[in-house]
PDB file of N, CA and C in Angstrom:
ATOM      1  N   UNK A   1       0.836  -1.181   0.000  1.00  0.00           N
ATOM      2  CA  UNK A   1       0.000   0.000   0.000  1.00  0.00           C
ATOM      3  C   UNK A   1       0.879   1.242   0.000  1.00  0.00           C
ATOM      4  N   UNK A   2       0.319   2.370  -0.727  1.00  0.00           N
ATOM      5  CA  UNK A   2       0.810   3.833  -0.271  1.00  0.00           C
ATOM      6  C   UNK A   2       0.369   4.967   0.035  1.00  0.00           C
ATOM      7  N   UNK A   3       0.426   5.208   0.689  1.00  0.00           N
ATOM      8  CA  UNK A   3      -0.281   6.607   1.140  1.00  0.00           C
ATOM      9  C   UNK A   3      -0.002   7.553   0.389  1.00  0.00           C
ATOM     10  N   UNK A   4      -1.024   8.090  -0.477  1.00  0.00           N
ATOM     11  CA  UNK A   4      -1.048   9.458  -1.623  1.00  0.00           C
ATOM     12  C   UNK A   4      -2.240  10.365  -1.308  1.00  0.00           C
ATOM     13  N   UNK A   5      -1.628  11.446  -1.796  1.00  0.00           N
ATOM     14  CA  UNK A   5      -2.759  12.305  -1.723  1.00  0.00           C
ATOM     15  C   UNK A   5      -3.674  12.831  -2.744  1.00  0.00           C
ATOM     16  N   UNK A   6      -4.644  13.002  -2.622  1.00  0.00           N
ATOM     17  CA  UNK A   6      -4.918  12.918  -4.162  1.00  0.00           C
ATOM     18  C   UNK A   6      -6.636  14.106  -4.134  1.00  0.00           C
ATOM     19  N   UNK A   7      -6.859  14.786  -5.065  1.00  0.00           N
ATOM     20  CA  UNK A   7      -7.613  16.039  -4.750  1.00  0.00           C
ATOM     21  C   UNK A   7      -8.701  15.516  -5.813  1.00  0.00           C
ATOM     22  N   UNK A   8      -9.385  15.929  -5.178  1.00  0.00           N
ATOM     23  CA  UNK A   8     -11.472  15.704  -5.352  1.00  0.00           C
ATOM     24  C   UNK A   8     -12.417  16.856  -5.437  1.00  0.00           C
ATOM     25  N   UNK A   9     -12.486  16.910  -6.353  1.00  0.00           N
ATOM     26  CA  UNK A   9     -13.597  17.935  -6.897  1.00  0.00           C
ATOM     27  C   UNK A   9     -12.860  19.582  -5.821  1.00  0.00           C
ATOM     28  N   UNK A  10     -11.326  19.447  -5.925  1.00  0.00           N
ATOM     29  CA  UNK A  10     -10.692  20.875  -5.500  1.00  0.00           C
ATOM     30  C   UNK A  10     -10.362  20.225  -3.978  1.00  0.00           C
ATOM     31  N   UNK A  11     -10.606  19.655  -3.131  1.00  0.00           N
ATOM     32  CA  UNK A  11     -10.229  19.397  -1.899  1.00  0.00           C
ATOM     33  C   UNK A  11      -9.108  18.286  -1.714  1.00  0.00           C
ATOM     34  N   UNK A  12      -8.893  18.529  -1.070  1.00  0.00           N
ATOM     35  CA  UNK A  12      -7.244  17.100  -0.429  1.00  0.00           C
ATOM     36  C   UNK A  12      -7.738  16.021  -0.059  1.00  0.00           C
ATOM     37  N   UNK A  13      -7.082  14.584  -0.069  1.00  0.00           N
ATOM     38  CA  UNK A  13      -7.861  13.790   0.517  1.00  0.00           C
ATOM     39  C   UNK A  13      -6.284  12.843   0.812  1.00  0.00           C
ATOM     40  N   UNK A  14      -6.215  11.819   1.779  1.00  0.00           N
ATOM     41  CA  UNK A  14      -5.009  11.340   1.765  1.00  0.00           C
ATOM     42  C   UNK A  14      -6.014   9.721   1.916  1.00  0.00           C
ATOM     43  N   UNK A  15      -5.143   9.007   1.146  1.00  0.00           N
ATOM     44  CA  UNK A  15      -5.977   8.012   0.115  1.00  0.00           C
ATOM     45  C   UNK A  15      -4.827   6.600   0.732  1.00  0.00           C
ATOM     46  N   UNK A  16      -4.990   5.166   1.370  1.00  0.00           N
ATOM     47  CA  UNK A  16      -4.033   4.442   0.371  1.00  0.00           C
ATOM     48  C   UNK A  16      -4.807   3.621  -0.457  1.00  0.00           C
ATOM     49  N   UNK A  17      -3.727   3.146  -1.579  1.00  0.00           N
ATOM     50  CA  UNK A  17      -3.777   3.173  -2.644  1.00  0.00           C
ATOM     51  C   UNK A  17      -2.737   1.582  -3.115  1.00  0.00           C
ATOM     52  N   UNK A  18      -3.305   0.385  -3.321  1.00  0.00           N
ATOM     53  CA  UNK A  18      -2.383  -0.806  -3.355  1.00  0.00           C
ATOM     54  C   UNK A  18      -1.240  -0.101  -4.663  1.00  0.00           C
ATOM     55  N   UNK A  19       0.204  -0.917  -4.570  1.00  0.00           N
ATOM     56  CA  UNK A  19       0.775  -0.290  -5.185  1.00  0.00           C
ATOM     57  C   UNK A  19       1.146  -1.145  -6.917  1.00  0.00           C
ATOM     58  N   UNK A  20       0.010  -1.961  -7.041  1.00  0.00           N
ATOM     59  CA  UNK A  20       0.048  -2.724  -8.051  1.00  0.00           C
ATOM     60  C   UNK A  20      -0.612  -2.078  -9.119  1.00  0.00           C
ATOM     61  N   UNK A  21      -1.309  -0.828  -8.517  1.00  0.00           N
ATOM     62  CA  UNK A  21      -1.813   0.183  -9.216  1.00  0.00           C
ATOM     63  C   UNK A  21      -1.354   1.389  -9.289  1.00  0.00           C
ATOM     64  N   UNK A  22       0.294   1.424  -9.195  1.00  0.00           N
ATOM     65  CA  UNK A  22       0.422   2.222  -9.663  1.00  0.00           C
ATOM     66  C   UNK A  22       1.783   2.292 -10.573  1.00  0.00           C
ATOM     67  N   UNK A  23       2.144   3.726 -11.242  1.00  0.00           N
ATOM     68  CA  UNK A  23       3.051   3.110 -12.519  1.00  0.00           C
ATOM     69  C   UNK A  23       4.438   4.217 -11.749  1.00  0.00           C
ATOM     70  N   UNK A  24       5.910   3.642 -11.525  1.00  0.00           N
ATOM     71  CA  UNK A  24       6.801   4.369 -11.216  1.00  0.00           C
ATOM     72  C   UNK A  24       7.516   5.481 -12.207  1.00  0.00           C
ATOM     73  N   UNK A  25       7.734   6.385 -12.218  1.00  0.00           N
ATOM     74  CA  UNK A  25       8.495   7.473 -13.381  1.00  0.00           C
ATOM     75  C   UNK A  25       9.881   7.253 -13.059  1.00  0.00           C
ATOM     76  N   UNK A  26      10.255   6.814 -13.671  1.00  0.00           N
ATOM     77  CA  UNK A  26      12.024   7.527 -13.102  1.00  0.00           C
ATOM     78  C   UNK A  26      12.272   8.719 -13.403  1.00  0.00           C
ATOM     79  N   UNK A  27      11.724   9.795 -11.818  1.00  0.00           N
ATOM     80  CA  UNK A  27      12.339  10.877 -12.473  1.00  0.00           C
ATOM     81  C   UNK A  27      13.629  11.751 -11.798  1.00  0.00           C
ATOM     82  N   UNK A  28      14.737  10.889 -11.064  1.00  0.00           N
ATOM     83  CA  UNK A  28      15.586  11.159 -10.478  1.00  0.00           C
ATOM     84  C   UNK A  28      16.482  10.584 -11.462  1.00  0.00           C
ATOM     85  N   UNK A  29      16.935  11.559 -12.672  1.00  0.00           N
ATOM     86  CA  UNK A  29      18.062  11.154 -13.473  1.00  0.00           C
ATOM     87  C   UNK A  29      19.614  11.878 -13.361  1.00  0.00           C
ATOM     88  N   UNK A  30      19.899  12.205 -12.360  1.00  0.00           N
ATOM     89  CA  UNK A  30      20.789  12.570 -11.807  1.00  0.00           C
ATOM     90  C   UNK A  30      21.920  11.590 -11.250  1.00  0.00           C
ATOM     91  N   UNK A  31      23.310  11.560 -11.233  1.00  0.00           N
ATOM     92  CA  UNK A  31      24.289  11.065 -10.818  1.00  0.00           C
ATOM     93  C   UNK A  31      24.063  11.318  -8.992  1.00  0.00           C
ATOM     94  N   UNK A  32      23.708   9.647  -9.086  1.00  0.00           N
ATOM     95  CA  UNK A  32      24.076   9.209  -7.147  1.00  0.00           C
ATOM     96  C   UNK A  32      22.771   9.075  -6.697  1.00  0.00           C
ATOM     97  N   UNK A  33      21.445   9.603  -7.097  1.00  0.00           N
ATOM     98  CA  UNK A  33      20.455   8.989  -6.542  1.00  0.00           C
ATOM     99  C   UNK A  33      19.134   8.527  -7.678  1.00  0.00           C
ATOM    100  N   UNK A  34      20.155   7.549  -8.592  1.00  0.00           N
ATOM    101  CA  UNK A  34      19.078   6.863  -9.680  1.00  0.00           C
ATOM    102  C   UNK A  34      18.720   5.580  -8.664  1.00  0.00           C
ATOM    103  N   UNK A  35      19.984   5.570  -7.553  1.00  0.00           N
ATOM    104  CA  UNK A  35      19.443   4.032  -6.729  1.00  0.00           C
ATOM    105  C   UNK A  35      18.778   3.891  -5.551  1.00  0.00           C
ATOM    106  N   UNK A  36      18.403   5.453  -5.336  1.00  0.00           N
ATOM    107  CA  UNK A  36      18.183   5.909  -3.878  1.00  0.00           C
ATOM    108  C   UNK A  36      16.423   5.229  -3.988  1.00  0.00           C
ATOM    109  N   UNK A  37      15.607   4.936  -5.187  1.00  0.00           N
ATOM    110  CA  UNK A  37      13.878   4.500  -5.037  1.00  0.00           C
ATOM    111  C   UNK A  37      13.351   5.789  -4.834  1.00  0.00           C
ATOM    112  N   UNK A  38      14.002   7.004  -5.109  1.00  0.00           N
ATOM    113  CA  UNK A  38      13.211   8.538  -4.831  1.00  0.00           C
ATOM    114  C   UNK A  38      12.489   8.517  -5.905  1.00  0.00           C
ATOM    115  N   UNK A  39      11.747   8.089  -6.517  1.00  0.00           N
ATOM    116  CA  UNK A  39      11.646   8.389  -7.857  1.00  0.00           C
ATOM    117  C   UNK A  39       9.582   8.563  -7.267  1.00  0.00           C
ATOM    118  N   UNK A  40       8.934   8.783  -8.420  1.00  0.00           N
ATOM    119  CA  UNK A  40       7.886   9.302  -8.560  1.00  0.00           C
ATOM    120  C   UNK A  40       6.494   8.423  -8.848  1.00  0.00           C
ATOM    121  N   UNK A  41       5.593   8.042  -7.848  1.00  0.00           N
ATOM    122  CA  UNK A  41       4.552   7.166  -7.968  1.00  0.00           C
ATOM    123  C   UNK A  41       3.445   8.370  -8.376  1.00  0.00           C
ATOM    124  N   UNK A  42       2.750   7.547  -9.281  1.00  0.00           N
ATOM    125  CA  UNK A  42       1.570   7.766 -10.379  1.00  0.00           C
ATOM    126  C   UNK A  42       0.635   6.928 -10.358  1.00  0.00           C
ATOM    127  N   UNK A  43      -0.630   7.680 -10.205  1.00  0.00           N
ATOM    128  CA  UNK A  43      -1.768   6.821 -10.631  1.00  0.00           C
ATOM    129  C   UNK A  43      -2.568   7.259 -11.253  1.00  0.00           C
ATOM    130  N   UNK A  44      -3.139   7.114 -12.330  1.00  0.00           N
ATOM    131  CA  UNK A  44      -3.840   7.456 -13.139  1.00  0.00           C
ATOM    132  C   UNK A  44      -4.833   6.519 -13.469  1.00  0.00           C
ATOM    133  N   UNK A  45      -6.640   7.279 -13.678  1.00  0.00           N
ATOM    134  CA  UNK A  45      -7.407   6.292 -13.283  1.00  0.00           C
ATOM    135  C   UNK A  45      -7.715   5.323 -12.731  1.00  0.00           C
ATOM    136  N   UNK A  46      -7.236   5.887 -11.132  1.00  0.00           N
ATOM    137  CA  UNK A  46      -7.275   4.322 -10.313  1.00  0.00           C
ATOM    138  C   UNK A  46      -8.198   4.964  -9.337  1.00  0.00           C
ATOM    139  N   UNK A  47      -9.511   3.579  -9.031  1.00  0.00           N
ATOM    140  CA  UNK A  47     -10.523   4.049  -8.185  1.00  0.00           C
ATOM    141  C   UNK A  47     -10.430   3.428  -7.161  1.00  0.00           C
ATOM    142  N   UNK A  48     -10.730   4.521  -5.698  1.00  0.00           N
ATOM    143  CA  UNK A  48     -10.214   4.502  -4.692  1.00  0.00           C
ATOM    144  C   UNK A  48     -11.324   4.068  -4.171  1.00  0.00           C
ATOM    145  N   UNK A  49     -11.851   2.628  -3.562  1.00  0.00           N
ATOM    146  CA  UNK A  49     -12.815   1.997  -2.536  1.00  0.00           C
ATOM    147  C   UNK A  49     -12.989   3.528  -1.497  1.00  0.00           C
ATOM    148  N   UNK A  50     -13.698   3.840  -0.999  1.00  0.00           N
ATOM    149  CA  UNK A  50     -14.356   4.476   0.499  1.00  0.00           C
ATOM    150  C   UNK A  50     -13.444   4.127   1.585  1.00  0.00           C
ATOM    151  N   UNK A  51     -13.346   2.705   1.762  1.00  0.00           N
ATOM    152  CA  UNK A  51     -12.819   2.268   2.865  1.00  0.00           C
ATOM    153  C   UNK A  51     -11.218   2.361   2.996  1.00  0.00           C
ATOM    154  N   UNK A  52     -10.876   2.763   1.564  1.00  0.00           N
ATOM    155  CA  UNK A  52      -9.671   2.992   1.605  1.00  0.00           C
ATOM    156  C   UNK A  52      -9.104   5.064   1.835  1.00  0.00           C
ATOM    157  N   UNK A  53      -9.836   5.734   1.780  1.00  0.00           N
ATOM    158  CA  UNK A  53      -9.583   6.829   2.518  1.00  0.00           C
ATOM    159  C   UNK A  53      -9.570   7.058   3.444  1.00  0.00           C
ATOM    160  N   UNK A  54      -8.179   7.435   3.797  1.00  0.00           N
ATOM    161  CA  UNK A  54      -7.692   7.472   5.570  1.00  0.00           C
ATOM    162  C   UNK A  54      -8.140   9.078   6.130  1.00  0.00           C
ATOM    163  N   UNK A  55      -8.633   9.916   5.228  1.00  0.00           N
ATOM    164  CA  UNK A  55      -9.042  10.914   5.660  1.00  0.00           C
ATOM    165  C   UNK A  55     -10.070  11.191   5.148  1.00  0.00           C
ATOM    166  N   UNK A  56     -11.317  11.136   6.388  1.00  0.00           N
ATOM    167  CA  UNK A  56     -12.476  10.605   5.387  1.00  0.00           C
ATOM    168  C   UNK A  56     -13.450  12.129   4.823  1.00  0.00           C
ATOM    169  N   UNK A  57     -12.786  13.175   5.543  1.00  0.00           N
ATOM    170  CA  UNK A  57     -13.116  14.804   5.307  1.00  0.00           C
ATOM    171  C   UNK A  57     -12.164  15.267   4.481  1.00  0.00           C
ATOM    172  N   UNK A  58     -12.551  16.046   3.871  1.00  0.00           N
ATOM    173  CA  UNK A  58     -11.217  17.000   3.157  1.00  0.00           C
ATOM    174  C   UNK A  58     -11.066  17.591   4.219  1.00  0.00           C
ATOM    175  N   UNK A  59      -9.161  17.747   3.856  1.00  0.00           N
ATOM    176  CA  UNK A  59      -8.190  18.567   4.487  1.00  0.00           C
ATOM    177  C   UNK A  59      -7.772  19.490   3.935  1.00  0.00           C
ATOM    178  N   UNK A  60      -7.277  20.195   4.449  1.00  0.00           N
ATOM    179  CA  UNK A  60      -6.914  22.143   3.831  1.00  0.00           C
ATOM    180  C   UNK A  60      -5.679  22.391   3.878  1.00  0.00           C
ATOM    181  N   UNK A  61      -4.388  22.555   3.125  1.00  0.00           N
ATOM    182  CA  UNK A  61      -2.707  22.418   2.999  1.00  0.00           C
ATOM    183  C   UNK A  61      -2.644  23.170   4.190  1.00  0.00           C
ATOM    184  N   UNK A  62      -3.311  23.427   4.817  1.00  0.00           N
ATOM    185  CA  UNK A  62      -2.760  24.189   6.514  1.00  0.00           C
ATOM    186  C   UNK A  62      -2.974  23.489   7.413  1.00  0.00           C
ATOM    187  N   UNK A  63      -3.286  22.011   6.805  1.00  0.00           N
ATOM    188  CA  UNK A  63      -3.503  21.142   7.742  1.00  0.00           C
ATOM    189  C   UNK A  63      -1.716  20.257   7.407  1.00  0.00           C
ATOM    190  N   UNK A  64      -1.010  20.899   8.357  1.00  0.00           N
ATOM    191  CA  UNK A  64       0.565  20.053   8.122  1.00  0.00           C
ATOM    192  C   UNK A  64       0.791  19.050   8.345  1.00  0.00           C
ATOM    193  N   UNK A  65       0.544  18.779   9.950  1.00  0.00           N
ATOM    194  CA  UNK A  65       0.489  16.992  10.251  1.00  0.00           C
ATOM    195  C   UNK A  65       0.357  16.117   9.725  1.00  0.00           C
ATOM    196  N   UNK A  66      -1.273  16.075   8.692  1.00  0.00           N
ATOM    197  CA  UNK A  66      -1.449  14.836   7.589  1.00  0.00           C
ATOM    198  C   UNK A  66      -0.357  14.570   6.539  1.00  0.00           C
ATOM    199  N   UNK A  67      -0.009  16.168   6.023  1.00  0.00           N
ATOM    200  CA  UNK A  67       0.869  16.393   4.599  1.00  0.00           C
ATOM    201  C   UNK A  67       2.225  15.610   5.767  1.00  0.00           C
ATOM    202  N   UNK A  68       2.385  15.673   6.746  1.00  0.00           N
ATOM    203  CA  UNK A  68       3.946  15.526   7.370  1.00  0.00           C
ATOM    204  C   UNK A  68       3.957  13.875   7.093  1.00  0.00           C
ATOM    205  N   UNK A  69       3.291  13.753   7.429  1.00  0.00           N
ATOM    206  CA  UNK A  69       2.999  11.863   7.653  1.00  0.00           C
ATOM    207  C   UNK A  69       3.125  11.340   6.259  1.00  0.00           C
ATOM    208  N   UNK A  70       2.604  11.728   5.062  1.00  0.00           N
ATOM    209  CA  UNK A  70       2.797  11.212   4.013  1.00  0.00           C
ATOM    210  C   UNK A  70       4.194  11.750   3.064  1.00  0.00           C
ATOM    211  N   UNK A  71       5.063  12.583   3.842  1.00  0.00           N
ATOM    212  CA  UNK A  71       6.374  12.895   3.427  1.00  0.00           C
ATOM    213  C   UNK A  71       7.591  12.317   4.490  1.00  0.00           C
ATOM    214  N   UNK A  72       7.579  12.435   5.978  1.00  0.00           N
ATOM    215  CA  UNK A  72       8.450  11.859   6.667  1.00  0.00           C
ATOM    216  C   UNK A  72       8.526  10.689   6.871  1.00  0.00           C
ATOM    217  N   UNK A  73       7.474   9.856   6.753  1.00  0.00           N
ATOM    218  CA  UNK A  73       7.435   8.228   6.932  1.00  0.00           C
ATOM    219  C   UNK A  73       8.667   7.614   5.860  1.00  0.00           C
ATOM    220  N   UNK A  74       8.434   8.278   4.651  1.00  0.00           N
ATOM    221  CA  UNK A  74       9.475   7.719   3.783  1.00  0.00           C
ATOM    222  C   UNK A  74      10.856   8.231   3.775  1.00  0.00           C
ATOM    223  N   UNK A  75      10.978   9.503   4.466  1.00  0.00           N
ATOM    224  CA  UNK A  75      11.915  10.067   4.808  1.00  0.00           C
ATOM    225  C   UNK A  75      12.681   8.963   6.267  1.00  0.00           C
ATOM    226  N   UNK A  76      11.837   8.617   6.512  1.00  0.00           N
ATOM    227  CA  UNK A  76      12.235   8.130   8.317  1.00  0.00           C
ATOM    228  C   UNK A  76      12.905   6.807   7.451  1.00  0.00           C
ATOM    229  N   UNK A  77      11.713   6.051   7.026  1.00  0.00           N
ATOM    230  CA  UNK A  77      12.574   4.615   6.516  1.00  0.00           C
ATOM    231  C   UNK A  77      13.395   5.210   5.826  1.00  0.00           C
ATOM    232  N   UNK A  78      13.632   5.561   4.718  1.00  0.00           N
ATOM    233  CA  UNK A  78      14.815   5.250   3.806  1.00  0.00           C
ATOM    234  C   UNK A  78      16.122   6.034   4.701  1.00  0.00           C
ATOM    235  N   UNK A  79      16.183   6.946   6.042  1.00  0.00           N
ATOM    236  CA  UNK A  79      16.893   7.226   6.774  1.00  0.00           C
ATOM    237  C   UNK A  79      17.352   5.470   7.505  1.00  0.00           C
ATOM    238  N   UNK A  80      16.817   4.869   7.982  1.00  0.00           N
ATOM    239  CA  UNK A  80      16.849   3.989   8.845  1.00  0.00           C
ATOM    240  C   UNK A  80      17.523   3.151   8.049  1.00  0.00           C
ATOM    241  N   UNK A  81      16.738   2.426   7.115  1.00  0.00           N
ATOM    242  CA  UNK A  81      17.676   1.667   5.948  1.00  0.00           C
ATOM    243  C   UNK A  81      19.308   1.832   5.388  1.00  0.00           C
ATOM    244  N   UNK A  82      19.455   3.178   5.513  1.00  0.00           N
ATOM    245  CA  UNK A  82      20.927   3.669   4.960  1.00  0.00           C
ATOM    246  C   UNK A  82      21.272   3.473   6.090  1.00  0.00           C
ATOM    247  N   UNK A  83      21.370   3.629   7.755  1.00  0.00           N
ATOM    248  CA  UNK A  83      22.178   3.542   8.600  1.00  0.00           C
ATOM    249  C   UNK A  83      22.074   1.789   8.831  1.00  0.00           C
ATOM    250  N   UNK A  84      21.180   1.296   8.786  1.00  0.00           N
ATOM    251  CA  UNK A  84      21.271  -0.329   8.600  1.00  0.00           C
ATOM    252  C   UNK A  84      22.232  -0.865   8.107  1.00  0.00           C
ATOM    253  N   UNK A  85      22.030  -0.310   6.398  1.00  0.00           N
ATOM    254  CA  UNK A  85      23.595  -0.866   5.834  1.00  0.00           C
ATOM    255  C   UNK A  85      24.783  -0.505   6.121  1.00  0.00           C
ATOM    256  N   UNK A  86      24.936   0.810   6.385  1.00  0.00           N
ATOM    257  CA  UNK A  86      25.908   1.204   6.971  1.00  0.00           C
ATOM    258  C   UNK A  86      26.457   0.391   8.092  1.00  0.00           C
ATOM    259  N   UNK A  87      25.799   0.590   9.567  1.00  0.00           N
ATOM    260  CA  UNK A  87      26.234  -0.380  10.430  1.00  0.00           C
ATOM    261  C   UNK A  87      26.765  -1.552  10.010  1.00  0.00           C
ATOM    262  N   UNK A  88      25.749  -2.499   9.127  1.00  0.00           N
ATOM    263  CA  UNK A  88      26.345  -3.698   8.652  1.00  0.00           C
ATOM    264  C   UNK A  88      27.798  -3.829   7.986  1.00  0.00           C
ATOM    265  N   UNK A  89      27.738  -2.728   7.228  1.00  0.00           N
ATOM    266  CA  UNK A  89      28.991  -2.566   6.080  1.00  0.00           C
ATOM    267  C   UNK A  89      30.089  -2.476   7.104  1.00  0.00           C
ATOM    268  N   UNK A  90      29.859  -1.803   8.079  1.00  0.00           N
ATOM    269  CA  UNK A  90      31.617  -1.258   9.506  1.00  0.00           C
ATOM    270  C   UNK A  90      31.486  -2.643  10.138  1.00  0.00           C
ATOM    271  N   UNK A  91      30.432  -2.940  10.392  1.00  0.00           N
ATOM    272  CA  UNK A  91      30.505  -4.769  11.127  1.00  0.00           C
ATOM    273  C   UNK A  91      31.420  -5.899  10.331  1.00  0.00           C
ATOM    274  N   UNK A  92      31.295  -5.547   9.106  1.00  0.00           N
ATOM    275  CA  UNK A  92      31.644  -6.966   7.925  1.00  0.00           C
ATOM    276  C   UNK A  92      33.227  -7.002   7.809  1.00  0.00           C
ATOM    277  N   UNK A  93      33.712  -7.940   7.378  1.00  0.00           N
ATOM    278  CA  UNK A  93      34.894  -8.109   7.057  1.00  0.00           C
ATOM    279  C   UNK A  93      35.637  -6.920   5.583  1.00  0.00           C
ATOM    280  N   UNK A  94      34.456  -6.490   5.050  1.00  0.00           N
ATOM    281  CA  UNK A  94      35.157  -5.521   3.917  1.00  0.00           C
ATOM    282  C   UNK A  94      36.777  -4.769   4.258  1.00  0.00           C
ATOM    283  N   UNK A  95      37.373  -4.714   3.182  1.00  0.00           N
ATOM    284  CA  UNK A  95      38.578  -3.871   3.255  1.00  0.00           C
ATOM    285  C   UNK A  95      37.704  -2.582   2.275  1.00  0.00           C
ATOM    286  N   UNK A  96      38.171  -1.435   2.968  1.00  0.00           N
ATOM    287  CA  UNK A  96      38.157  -0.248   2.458  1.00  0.00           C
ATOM    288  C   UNK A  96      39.390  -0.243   1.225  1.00  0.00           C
ATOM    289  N   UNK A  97      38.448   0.373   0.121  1.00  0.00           N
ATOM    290  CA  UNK A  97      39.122   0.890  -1.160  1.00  0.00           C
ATOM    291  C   UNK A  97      40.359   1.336  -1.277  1.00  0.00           C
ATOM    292  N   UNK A  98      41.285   1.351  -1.729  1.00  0.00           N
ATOM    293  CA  UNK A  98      42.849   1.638  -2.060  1.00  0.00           C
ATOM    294  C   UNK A  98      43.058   2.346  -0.634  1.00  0.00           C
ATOM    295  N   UNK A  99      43.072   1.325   0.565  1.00  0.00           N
ATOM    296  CA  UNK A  99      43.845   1.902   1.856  1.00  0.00           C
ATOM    297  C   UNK A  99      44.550   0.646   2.454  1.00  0.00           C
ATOM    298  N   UNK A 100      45.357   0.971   3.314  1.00  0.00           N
ATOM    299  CA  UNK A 100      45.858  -0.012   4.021  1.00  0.00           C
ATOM    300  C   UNK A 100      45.704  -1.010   4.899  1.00  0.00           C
ATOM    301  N   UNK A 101      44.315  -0.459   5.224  1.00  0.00           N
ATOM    302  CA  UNK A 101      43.588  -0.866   6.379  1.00  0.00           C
ATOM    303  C   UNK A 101      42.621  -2.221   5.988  1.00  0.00           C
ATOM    304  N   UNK A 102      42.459  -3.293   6.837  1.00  0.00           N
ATOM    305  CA  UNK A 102      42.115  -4.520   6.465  1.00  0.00           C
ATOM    306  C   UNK A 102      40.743  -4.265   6.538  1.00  0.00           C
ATOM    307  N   UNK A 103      40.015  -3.580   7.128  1.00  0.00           N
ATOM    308  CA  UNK A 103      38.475  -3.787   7.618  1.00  0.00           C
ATOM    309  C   UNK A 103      38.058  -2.478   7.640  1.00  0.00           C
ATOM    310  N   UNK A 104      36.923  -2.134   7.342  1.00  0.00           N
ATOM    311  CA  UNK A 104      35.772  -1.162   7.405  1.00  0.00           C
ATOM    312  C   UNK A 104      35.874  -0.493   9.023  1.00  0.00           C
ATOM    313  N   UNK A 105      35.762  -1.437   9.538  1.00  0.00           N
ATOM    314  CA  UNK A 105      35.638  -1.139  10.939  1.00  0.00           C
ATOM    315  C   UNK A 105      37.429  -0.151  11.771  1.00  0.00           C
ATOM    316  N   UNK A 106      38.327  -0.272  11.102  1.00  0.00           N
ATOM    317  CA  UNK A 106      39.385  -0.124  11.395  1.00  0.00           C
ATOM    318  C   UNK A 106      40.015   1.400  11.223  1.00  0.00           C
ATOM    319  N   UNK A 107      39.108   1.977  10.289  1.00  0.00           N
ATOM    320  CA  UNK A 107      39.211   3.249   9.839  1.00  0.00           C
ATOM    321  C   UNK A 107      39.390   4.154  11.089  1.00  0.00           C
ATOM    322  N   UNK A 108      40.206   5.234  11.043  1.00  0.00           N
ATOM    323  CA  UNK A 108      40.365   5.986  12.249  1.00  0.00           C
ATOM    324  C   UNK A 108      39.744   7.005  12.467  1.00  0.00           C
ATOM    325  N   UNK A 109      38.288   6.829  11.470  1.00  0.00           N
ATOM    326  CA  UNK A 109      37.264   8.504  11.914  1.00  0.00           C
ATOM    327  C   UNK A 109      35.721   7.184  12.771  1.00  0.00           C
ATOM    328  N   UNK A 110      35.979   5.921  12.210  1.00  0.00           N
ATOM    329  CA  UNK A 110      34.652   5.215  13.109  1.00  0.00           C
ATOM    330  C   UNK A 110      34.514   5.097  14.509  1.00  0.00           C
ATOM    331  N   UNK A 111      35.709   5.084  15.675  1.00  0.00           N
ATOM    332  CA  UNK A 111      35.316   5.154  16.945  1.00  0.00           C
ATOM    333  C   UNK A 111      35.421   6.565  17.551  1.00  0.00           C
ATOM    334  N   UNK A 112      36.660   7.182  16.952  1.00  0.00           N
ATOM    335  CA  UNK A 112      37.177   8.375  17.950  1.00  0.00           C
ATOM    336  C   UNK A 112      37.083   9.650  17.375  1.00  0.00           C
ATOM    337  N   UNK A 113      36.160   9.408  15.752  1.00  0.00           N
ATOM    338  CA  UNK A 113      35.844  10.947  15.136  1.00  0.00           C
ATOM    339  C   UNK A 113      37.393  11.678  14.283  1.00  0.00           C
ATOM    340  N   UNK A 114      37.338  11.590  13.118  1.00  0.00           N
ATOM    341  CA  UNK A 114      38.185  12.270  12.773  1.00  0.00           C
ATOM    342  C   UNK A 114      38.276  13.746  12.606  1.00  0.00           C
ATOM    343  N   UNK A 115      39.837  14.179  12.952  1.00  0.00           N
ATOM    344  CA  UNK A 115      39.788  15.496  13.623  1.00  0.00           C
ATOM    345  C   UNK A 115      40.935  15.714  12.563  1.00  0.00           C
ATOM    346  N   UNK A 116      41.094  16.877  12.085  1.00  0.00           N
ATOM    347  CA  UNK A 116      41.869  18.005  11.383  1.00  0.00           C
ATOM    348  C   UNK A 116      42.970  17.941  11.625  1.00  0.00           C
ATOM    349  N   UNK A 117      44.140  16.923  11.304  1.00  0.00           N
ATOM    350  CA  UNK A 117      45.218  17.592  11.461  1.00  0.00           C
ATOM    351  C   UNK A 117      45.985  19.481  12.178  1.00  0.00           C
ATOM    352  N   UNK A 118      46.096  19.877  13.008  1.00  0.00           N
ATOM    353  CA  UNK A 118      46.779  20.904  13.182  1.00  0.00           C
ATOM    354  C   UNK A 118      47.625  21.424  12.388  1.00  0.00           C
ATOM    355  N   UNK A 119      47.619  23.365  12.023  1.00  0.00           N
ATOM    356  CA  UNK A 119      48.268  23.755  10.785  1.00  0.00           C
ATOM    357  C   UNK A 119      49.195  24.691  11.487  1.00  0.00           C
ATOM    358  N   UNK A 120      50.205  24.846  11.070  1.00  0.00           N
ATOM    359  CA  UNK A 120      51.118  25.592  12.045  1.00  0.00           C
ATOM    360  C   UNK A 120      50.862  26.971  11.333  1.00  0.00           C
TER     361      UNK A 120
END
């Protein structure tokens, strides 16, 4: 399912919506986040059951909370997910890219914060 919002005869309505109905755009064609899944859900002519509107009044864009919920939720996961792998990636046996160092984990900015050399 996804939570979209979607406007009715001029009013807001926040809708979900199974996602087998709907069609993805790729429209993040930019270098570094074609892999990030930011990309753009569409639905076009897709009819929304009753029971599937989570807001069963129209809402008014000064209503923030609803609009927050259907922008930070995906903000929150795909936050959570990147520190997931992350963690995993400093846990694993990986060697970091053209360095000396045997393991991910070994790097000298992961426990104690890397700090600036001093400039005389």
């Amino acid at each position: 399912m996804a939570g979209l919002t979607m406007m009715v005869d001029g009013a807001f309505f926040l809708a979900l919506v199974p996602t087998a109905d709907l069609v993805v755009e790729r429209t993040w064609n930019m270098a570094g986040m074609c892999g990030t899944g930011s990309h753009t859900l569409v639905a076009r002519d897709v009819l929304v059951p009753d029971e599937r509107i989570a807001a069963a009044a129209p809402f008014t864009l000064s209503d923030v909370s609803l609009f927050a919920i259907t922008v930070l939720g995906p903000v929150v996961g795909a936050a959570q997910g990147a520190l997931d792998a992350i963690t995993a990636m400093f846990a694993s046996d990986r060697k970091p890219f053209m360095t000396a160092y045997s393991r991910m984990g070994n790097l000298p900015g992961r426990a104690t914060g890397w700090r600036r050399p001093p400039t005389s």
